[in-house]
C-alpha atoms as a PDB file:
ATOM      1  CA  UNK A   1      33.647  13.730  -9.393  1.00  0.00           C
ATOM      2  CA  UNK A   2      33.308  12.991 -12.941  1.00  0.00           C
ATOM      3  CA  UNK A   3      29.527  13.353 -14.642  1.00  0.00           C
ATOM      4  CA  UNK A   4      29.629   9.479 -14.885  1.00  0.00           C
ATOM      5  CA  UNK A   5      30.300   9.286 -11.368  1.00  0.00           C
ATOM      6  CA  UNK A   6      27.635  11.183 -10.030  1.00  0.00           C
ATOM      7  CA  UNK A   7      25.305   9.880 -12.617  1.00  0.00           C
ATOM      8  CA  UNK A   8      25.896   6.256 -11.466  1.00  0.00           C
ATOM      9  CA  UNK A   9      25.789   7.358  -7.264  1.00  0.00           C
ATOM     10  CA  UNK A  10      22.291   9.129  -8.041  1.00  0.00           C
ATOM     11  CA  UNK A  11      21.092   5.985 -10.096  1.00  0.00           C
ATOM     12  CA  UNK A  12      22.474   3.931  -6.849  1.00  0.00           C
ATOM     13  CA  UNK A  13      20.437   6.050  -4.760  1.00  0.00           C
ATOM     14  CA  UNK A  14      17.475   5.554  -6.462  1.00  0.00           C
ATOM     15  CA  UNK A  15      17.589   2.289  -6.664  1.00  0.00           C
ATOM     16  CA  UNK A  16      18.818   1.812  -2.535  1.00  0.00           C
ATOM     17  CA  UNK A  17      15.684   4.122  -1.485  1.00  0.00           C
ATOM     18  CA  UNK A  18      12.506   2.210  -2.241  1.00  0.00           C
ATOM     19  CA  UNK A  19      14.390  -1.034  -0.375  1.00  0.00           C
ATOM     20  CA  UNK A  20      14.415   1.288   2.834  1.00  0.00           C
ATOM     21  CA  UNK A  21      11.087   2.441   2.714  1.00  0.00           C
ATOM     22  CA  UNK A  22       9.662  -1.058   2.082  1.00  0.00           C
ATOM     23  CA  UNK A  23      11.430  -2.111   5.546  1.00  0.00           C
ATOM     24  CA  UNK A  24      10.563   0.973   7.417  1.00  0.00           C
ATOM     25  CA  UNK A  25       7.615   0.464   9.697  1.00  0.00           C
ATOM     26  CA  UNK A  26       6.290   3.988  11.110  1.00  0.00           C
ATOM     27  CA  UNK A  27       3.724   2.799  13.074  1.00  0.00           C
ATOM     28  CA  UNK A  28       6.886   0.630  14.764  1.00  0.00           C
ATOM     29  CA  UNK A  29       8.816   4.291  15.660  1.00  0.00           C
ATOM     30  CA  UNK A  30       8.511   4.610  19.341  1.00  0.00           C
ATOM     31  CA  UNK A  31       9.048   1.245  20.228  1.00  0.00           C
ATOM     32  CA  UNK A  32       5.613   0.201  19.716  1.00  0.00           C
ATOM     33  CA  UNK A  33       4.855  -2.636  17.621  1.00  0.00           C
ATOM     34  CA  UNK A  34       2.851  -2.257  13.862  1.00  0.00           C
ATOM     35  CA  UNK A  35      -0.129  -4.351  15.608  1.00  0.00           C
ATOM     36  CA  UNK A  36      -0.960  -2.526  18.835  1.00  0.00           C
ATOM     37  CA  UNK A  37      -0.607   0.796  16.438  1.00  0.00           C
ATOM     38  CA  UNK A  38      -3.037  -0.586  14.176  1.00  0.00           C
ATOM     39  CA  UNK A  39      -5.516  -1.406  16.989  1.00  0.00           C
ATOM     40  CA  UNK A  40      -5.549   1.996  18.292  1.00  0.00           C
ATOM     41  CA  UNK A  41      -6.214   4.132  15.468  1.00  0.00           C
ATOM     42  CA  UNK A  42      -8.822   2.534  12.870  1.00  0.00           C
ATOM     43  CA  UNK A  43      -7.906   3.296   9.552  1.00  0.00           C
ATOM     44  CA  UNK A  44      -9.667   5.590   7.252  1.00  0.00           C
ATOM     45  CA  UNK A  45     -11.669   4.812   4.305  1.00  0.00           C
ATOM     46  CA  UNK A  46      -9.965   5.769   0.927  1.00  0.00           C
ATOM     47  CA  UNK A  47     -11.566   6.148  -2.981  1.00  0.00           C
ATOM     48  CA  UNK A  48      -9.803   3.742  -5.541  1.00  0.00           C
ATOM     49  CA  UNK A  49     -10.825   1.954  -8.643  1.00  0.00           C
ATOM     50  CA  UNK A  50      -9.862  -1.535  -9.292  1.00  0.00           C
ATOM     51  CA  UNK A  51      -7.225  -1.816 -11.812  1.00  0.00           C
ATOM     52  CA  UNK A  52      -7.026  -5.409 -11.784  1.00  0.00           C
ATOM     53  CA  UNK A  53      -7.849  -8.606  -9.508  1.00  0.00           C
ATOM     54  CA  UNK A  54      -5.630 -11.729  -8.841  1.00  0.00           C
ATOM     55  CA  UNK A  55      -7.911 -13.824  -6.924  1.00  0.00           C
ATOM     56  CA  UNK A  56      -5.101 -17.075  -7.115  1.00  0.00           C
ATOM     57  CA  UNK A  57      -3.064 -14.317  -5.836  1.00  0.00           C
ATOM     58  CA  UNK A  58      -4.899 -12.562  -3.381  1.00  0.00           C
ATOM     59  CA  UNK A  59      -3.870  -9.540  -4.677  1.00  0.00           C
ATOM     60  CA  UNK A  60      -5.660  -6.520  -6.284  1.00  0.00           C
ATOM     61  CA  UNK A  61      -4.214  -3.445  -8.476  1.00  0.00           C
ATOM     62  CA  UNK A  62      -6.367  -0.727  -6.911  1.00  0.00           C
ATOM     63  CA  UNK A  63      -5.838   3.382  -8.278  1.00  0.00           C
ATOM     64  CA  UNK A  64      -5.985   5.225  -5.836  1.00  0.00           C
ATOM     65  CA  UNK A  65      -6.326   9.260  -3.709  1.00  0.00           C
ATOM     66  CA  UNK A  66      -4.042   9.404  -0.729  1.00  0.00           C
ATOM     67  CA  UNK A  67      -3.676   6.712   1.915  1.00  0.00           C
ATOM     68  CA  UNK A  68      -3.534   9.707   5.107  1.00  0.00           C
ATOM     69  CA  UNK A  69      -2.860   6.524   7.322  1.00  0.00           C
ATOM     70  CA  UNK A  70       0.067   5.415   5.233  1.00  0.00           C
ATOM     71  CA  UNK A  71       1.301   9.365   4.334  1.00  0.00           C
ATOM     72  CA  UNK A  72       0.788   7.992   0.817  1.00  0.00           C
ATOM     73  CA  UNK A  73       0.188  10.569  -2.017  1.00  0.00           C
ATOM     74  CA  UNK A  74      -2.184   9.062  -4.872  1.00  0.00           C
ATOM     75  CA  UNK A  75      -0.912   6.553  -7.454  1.00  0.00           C
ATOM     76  CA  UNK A  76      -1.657   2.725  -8.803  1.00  0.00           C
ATOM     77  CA  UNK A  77      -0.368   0.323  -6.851  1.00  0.00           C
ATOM     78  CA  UNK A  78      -0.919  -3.712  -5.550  1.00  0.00           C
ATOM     79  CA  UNK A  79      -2.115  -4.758  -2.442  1.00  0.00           C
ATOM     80  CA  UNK A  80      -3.000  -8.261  -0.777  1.00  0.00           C
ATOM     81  CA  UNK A  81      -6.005  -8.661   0.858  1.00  0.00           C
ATOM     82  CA  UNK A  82      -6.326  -9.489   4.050  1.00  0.00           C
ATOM     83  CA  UNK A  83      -9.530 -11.614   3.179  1.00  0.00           C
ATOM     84  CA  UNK A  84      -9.011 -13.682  -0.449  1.00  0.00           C
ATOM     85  CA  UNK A  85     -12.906 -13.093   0.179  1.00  0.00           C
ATOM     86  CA  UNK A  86     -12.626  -9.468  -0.187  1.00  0.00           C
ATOM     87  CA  UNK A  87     -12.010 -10.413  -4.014  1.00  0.00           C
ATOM     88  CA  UNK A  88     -15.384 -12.448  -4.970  1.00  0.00           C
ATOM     89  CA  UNK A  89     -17.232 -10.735  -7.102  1.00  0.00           C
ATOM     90  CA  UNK A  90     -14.523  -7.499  -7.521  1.00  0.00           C
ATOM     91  CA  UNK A  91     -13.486  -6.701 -11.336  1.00  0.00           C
ATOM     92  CA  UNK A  92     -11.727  -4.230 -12.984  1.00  0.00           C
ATOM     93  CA  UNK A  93     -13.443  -1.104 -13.339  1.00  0.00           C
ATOM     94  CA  UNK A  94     -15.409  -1.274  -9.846  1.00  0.00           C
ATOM     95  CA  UNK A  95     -15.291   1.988  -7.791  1.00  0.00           C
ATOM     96  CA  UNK A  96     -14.041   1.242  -4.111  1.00  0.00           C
ATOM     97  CA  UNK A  97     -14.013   2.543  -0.973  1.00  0.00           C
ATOM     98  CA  UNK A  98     -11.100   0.398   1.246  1.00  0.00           C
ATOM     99  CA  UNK A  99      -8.823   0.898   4.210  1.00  0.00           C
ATOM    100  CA  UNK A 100      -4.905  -0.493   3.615  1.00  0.00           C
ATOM    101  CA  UNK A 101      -2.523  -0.689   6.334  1.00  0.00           C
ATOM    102  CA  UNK A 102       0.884  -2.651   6.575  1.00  0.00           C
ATOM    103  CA  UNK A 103       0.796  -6.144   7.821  1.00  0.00           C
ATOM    104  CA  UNK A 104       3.656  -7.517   8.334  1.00  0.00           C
ATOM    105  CA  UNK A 105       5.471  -5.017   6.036  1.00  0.00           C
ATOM    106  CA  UNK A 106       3.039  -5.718   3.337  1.00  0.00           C
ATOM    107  CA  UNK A 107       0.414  -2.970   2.214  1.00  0.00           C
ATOM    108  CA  UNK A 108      -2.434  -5.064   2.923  1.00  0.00           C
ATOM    109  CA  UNK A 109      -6.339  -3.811   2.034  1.00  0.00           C
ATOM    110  CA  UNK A 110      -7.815  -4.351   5.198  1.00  0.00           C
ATOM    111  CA  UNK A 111     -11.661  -3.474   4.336  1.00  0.00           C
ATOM    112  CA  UNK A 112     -13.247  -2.627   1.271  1.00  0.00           C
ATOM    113  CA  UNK A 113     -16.444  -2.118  -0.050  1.00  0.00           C
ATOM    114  CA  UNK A 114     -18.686  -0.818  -3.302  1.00  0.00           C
ATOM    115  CA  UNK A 115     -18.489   3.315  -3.780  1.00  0.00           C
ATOM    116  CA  UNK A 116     -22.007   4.776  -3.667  1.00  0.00           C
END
């Protein structure tokens, strides 16, 4: 295969592998469904700071230490909020404690509060 081939299938790859992970739902594995998963185990409490809010949104830019529940290493990311609430008085800057999960394939914060 020529260099411009395997260039272009590697790019492909790439590009193909963040679509599958955004549809796969590992609390679904087992045949048991996202919701019942996510009333068994409560999820933990992680450290972020709040990159930026988007309360018309109901989304929030929160960087972050791993997500154990979600087998997510640290990075910046955006999540909704389960609660447009959650966001009233939030800015960026504010150190956070939250939990995240995936609701309905979304990474969703699920609980949050101030950092002491």
């Amino acid at each position: 295969m020529s260099k411009l081939m395997t260039t272009l299938a590697a790019i492909a790859g790439l590009i193909a592998a963040p679509a599958f992970a955004a549809n796969d739902d590992h609390a679904g594995h087992h045949g048991a469904p996202a919701a019942a998963a996510a009333a068994e185990a409560p999820a933990t409490m992680s450290e972020g700071t709040v990159r930026k809010v988007d309360k018309a949104g109901g989304k929030v830019t929160i960087a972050h230490g791993p997500l154990e529940n979600l087998n997510m290493p640290p990075m910046t990311m955006v999540f909704r909020v389960a609660d447009a609430a959650m966001l009233d008085g939030l800015e960026a800057g504010d150190k956070i404690r939250f939990s995240a999960d995936r609701v309905s394939g979304t990474f969703t914060v699920t609980a949050l509060e101030a950092a002491e």
